[in-house]
Structure formats: C-alpha cells, structure tokens
N, C-alpha and C. Protein backbone atom coordinates (compact mmCIF):
# COMPACT_ATOMS: atom_id res chain seq x y z
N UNK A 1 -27.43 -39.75 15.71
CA UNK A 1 -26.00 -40.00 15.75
C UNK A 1 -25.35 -39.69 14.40
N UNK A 2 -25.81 -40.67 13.26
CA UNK A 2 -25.32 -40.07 11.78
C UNK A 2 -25.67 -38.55 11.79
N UNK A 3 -26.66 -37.50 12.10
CA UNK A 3 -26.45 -36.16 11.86
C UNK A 3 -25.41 -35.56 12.57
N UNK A 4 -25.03 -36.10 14.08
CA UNK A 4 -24.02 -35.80 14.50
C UNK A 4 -22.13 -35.57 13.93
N UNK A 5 -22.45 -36.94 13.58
CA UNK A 5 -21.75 -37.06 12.78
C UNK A 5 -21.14 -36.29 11.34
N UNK A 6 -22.18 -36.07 11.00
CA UNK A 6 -22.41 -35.23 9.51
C UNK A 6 -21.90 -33.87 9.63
N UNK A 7 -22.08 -33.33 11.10
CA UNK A 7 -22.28 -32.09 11.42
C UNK A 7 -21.06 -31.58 11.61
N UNK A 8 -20.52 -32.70 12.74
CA UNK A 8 -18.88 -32.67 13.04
C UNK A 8 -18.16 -32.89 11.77
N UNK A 9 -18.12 -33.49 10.70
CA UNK A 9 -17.46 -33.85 9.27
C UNK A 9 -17.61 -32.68 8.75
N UNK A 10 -18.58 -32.02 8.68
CA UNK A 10 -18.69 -30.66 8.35
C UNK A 10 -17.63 -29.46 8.98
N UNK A 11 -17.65 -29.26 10.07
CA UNK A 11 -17.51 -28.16 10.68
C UNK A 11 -15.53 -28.81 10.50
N UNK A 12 -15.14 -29.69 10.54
CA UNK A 12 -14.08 -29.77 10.54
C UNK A 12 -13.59 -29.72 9.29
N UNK A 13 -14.40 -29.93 7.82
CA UNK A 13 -13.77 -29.82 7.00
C UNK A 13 -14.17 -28.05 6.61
N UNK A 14 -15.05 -27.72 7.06
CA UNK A 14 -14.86 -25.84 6.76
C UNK A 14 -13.82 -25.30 7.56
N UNK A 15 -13.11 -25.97 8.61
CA UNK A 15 -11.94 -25.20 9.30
C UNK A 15 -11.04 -25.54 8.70
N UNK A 16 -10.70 -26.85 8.07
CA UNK A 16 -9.78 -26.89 7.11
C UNK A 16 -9.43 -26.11 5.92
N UNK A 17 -10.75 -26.06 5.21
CA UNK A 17 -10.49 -25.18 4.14
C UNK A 17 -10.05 -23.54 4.55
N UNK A 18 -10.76 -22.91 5.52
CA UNK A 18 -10.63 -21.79 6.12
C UNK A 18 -9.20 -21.16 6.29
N UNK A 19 -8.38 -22.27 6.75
CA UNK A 19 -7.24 -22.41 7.28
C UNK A 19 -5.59 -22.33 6.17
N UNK A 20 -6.57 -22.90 5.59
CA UNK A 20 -5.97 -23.40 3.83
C UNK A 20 -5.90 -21.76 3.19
N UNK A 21 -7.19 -20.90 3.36
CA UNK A 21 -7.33 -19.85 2.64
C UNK A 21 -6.10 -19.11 2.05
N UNK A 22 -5.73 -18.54 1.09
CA UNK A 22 -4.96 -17.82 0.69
C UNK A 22 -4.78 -16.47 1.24
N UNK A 23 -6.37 -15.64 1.58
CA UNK A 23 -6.17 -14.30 2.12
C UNK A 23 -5.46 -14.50 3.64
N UNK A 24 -6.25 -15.54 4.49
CA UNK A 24 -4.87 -16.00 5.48
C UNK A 24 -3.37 -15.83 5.35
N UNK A 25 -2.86 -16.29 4.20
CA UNK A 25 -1.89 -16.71 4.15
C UNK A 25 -1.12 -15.08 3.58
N UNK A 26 -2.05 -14.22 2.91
CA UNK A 26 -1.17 -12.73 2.47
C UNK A 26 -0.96 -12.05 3.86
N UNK A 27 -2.52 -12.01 4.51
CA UNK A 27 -2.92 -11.43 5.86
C UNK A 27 -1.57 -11.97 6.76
N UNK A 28 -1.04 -12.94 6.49
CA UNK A 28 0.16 -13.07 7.76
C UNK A 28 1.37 -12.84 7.49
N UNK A 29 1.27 -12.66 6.24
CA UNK A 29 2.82 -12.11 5.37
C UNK A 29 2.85 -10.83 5.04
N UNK A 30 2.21 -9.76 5.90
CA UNK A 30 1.64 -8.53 5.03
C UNK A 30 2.34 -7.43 5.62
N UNK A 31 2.91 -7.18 4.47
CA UNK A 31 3.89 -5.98 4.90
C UNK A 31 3.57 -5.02 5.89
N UNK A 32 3.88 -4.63 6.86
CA UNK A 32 3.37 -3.64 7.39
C UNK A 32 3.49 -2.16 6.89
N UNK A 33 1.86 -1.04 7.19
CA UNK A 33 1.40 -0.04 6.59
C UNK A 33 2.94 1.10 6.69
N UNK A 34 3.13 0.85 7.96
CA UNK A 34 4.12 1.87 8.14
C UNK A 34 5.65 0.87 8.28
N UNK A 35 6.32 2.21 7.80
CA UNK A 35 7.90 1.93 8.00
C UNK A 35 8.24 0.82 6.87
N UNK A 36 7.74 0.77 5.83
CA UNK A 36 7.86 -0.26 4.28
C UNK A 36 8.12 1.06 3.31
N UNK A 37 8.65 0.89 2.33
CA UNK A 37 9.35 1.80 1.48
C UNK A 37 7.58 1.21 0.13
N UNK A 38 7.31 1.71 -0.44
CA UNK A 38 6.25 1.37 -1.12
C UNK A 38 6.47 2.02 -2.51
N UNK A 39 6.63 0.88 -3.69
CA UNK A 39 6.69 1.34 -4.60
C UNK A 39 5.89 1.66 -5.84
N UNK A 40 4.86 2.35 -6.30
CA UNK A 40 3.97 2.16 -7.25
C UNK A 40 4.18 1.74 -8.39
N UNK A 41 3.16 0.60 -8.75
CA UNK A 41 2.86 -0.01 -9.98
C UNK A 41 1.74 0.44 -10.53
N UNK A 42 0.49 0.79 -10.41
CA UNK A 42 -0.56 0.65 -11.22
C UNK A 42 -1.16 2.33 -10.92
N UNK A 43 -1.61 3.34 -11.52
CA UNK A 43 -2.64 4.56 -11.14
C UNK A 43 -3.39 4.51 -12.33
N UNK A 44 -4.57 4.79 -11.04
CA UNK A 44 -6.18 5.11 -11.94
C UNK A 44 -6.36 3.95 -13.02
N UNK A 45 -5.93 2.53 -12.49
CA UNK A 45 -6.10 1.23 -13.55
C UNK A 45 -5.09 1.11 -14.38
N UNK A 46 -4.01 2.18 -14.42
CA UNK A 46 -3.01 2.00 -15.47
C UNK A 46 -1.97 1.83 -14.88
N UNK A 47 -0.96 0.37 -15.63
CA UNK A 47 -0.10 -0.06 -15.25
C UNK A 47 1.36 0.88 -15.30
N UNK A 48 2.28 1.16 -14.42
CA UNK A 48 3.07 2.21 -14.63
C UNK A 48 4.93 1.38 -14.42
N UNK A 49 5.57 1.70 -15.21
CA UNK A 49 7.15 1.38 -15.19
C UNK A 49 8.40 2.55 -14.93
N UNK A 50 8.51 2.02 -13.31
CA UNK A 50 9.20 3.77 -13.09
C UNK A 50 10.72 2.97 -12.83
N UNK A 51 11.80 3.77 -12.40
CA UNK A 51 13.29 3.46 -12.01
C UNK A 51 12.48 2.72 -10.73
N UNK A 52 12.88 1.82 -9.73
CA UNK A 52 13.18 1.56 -8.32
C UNK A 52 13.31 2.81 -7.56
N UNK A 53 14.29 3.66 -7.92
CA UNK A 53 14.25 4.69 -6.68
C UNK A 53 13.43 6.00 -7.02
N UNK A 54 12.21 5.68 -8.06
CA UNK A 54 11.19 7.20 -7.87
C UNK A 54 9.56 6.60 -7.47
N UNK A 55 8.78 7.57 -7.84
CA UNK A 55 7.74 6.71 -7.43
C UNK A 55 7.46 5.99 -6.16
N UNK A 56 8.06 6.54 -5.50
CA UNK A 56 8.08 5.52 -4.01
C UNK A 56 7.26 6.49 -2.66
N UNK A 57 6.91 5.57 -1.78
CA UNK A 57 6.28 6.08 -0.74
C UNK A 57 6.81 5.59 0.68
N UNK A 58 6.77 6.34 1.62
CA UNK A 58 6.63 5.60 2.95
C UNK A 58 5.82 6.14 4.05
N UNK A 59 4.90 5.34 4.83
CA UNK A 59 4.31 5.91 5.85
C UNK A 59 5.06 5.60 7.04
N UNK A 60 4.84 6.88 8.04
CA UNK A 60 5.56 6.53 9.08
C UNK A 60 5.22 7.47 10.52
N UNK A 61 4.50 7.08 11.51
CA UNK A 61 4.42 8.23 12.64
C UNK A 61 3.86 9.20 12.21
N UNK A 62 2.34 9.29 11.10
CA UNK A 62 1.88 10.37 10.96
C UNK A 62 2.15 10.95 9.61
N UNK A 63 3.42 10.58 9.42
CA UNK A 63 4.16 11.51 8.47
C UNK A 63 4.22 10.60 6.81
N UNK A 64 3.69 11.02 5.57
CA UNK A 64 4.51 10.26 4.38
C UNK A 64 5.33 10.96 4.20
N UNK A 65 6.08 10.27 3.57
CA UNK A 65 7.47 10.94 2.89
C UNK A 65 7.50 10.37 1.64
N UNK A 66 7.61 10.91 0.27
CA UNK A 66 7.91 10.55 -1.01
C UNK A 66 8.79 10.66 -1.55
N UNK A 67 8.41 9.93 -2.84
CA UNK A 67 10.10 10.09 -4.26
C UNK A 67 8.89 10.57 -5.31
N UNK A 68 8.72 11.54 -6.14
CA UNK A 68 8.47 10.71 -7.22
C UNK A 68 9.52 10.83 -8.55
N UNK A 69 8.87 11.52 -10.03
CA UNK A 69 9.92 11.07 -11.08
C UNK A 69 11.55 11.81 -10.42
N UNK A 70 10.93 13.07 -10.05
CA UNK A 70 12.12 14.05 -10.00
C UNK A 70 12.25 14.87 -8.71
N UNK A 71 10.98 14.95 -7.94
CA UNK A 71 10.33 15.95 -7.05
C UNK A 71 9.91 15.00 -5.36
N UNK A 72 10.14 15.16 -4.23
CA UNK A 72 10.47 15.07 -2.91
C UNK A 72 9.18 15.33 -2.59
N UNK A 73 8.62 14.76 -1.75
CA UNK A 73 6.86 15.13 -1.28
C UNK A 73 6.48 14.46 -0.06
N UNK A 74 5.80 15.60 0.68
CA UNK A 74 5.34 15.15 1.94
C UNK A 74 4.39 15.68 2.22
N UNK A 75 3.32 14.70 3.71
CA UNK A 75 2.16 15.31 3.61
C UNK A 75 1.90 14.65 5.19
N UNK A 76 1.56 14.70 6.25
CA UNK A 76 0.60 13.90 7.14
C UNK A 76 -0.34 13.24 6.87
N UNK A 77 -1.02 12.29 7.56
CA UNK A 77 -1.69 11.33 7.36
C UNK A 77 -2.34 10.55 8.88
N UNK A 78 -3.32 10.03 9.16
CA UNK A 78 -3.96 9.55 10.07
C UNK A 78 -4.22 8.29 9.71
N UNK A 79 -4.44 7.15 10.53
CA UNK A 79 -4.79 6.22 10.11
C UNK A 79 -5.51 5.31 11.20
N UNK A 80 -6.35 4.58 10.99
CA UNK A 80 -6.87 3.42 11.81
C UNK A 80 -6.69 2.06 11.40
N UNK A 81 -7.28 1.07 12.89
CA UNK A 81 -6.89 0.15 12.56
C UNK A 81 -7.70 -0.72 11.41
N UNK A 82 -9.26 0.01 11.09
CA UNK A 82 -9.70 -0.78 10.05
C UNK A 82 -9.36 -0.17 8.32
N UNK A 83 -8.46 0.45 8.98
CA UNK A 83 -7.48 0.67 7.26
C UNK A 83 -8.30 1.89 6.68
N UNK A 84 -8.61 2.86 7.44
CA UNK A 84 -9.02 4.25 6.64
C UNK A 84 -8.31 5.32 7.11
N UNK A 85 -8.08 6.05 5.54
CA UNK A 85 -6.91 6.74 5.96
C UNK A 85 -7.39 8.37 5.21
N UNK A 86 -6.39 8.82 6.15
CA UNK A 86 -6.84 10.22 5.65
C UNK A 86 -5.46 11.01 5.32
N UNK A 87 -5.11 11.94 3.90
CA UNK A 87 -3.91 12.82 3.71
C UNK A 87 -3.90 13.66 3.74
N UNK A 88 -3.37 14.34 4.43
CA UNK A 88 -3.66 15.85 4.25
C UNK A 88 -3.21 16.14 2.81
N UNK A 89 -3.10 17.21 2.37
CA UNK A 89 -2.63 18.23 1.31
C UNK A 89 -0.91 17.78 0.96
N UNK A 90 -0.54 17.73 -0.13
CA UNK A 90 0.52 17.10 -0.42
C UNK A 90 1.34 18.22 -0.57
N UNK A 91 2.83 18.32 0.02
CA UNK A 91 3.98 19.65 -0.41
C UNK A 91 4.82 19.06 -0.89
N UNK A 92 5.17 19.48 -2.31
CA UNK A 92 6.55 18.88 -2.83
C UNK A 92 7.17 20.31 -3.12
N UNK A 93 8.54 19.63 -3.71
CA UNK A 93 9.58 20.50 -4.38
C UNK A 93 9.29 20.61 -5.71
N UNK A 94 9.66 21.55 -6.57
CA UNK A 94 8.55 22.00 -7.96
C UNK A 94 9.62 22.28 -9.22
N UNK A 95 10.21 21.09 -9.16
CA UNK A 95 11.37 20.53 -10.76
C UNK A 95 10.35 20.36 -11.68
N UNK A 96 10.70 20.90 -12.69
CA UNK A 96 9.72 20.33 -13.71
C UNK A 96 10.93 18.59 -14.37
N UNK A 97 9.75 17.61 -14.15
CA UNK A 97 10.30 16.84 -14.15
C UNK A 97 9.53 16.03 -16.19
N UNK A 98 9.95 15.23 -16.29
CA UNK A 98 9.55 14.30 -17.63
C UNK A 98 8.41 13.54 -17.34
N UNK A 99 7.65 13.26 -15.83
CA UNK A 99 6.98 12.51 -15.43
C UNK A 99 5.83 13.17 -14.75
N UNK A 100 5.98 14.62 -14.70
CA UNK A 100 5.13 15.52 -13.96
C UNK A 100 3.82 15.19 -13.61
N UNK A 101 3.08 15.56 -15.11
CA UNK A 101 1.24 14.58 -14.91
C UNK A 101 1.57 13.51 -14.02
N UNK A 102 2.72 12.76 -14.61
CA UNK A 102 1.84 11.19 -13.40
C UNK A 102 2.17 11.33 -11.84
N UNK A 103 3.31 12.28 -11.42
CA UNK A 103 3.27 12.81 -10.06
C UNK A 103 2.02 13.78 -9.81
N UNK A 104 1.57 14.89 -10.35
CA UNK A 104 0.16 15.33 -9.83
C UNK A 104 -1.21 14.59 -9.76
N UNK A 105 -1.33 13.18 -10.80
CA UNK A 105 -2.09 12.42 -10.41
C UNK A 105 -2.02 11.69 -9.29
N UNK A 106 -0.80 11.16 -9.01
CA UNK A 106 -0.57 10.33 -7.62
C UNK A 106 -0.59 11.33 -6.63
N UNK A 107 -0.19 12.57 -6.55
CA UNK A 107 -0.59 13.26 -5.75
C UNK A 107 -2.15 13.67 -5.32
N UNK A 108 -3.43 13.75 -6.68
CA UNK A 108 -4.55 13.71 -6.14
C UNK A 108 -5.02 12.21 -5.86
N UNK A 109 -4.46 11.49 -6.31
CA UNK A 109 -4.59 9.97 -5.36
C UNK A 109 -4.74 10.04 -4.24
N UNK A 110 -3.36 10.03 -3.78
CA UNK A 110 -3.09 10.31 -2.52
C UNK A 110 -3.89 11.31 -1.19
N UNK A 111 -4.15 12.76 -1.85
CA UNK A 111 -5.03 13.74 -1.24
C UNK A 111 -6.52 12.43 -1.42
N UNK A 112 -7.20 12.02 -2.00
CA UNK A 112 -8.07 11.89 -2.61
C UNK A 112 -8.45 10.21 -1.53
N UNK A 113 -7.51 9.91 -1.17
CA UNK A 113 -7.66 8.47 -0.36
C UNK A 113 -8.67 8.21 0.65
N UNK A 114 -9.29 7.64 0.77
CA UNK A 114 -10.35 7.44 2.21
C UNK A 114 -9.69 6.26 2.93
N UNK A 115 -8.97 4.92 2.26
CA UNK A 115 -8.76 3.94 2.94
C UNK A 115 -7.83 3.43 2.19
N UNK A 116 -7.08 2.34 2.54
CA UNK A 116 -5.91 1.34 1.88
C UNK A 116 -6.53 -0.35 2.54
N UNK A 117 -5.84 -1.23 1.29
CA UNK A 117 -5.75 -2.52 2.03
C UNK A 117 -4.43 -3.30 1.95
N UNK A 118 -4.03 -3.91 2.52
CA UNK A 118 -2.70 -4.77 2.57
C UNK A 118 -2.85 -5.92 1.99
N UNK A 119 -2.26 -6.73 0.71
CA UNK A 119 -2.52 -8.22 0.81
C UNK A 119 -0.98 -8.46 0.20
N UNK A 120 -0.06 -9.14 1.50
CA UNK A 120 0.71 -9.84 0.96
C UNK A 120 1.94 -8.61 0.57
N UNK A 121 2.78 -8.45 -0.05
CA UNK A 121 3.62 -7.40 -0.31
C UNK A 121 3.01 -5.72 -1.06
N UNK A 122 1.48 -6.13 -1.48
CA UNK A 122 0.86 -4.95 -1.89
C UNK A 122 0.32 -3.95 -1.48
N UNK A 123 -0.34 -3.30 -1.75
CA UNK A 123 -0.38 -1.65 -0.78
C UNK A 123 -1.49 -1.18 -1.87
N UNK A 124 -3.16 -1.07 -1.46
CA UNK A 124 -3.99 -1.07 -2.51
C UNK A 124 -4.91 0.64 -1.57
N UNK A 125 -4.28 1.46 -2.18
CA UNK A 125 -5.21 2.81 -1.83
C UNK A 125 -6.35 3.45 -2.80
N UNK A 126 -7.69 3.18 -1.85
CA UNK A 126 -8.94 3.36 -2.18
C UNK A 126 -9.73 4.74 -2.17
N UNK A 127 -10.18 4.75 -3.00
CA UNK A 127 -11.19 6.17 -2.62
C UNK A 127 -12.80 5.90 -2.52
N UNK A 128 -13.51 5.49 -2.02
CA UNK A 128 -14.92 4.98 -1.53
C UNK A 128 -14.67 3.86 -1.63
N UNK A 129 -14.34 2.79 -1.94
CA UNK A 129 -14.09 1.52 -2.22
C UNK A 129 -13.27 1.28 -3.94
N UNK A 130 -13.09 2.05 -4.52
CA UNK A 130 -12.47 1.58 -5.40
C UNK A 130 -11.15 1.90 -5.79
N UNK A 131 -10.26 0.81 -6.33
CA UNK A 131 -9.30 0.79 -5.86
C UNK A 131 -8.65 2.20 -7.09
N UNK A 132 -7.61 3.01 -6.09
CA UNK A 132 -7.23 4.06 -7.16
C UNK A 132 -5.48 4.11 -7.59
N UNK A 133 -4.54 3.27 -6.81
CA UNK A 133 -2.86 3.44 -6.96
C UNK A 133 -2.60 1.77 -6.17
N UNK A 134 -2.31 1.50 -6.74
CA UNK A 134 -1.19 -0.02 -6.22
C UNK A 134 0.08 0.14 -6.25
N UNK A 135 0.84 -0.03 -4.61
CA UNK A 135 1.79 -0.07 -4.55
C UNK A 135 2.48 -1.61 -4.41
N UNK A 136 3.68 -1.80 -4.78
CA UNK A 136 4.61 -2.77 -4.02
C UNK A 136 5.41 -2.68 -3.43
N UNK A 137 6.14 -3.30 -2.06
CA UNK A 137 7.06 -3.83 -1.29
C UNK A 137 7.84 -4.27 -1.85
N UNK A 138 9.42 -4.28 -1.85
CA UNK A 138 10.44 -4.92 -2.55
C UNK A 138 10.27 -5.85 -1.56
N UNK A 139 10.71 -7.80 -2.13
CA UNK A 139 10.99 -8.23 -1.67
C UNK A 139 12.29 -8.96 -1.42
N UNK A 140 12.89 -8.37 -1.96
CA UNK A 140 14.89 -8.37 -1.74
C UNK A 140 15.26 -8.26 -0.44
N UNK A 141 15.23 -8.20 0.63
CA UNK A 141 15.71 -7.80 1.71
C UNK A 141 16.22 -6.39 2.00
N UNK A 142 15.83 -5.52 0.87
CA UNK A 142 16.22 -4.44 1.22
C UNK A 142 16.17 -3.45 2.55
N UNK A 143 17.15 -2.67 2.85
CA UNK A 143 16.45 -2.19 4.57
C UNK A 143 15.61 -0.87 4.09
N UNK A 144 14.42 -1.02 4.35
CA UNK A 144 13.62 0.00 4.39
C UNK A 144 13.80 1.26 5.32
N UNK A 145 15.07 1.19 6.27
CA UNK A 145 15.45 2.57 6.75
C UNK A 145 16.00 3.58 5.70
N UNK A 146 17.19 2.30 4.97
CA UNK A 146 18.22 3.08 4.36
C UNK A 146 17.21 3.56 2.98
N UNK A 147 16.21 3.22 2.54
CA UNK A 147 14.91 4.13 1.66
C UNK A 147 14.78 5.08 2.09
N UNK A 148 14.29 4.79 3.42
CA UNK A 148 13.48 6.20 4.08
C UNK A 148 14.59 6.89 3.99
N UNK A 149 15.82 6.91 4.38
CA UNK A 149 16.79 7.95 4.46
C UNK A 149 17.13 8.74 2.57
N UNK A 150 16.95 7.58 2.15
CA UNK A 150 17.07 8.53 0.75
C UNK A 150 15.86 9.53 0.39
N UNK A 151 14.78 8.61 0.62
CA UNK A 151 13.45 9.82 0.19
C UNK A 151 13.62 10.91 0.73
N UNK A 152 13.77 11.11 2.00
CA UNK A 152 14.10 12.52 2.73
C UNK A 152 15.20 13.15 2.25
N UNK A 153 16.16 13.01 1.38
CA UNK A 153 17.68 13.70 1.09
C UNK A 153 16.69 15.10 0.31
C-alpha cells in the first residue's frame, strides 16, 4: 500500500513539473513557421544590429521572400512537420549595398539549412544540428501581411 502510494506521489508530482515546463510554455506561444515576418539577430554565432525593415524573412506556401541591407531575395523552400527544411538556391536583386558580406552569408545560411526550430517568438535555422542564423518575431502586434507586402515591393 505505502509503495502504492509512493508511486502515485510520484507520477503526479512528474506531471506537475512536466506541465510547469517552460519548453511547454514557448511550444504553445510559438510563432508560426509560415506567414511571420522574421527578423535576424544572430549569424554564424555573431550577434547582428540591423534597421527593423532589412534583414527580414518570411516563409510562406513554398515560397521565402526577403529584405536584406539593400537587396530583395527569394527562393522556394519545402518543409515538414518535424522541422526540416530544404532552400533552394537564393535570387536576389544585385545593389551593391554597405552590408553585402552579411547578406551573402545569410544567403549561404539559408541555401545551406537542413532544419529550423521554433521556441517562443524565435526562429533557430540549423545545418546538421547546429545552430547557424537566429531569427525574431516582432512582438508589437504588428500585421505580418502588411511586412510581407513590403518585402515583395
């Protein structure tokens, strides 16, 4: 009876904690992959400070659509539901911009991706498992149509 006991005290306090978890708690707040305007913070481990409206991504129906410093970029893309992703070949418009290198790096990022993970407003794209570009989600209420409509201008 006391192991019974013990057993049930157990199992109810691991569903508690479980429940409690934090990755729970990003996992249900988590931006969705597509149709979110995505803004990069971090490539190849290095932390990056761009305007709001460059640097940006969106997936959507197959299709990304980009910003970056100066230059418009698009590419197809496939995706599943256990978060591996594939880009095709990236086409932009060819400004020589002040920010160039760090758009052809995010561009072989991007080509270079096998998978992404979601936690919470972030956007973490991987190449074998390690992590290679962090994006963020504004969380202002901004409408992520009226993004998408600018990236495409």
């Amino acid at each position: 009876m006391k192991t019974a006991i013990k057993n049930t005290a157990v199992i109810i306090l691991a569903a508690a904690i479980t429940a409690c978890c934090p990755c729970r708690f990003a996992r249900k707040y988590a931006k969705p992959f597509e149709g979110t305007t995505w803004h990069l913070v971090q490539l190849t481990g290095r932390d990056v400070h761009f305007d709001p409206d460059t640097f940006n991504i969106i997936f959507s129906d197959g299709q990304l659509h980009g910003k970056g410093s100066c230059n418009n970029f698009a590419a197809t893309y496939t995706s599943t539901d256990k978060e591996v992703l594939s880009i095709s070949k990236i086409a932009s418009t060819r400004a020589f911009c002040p920010e160039s290198k760090t758009e052809q790096q995010l561009f072989t990022e991007l080509d270079d991706a096998t998978h992404y993970e979601i936690t919470g407003s972030m956007l973490f794209l991987l190449k074998n498992g390690e992590i290679r570009a962090i994006f963020s989600a504004p969380d202002d209420g901004s409408s992520d149509t009226k993004n998408k409509k600018q990236l495409t201008k």
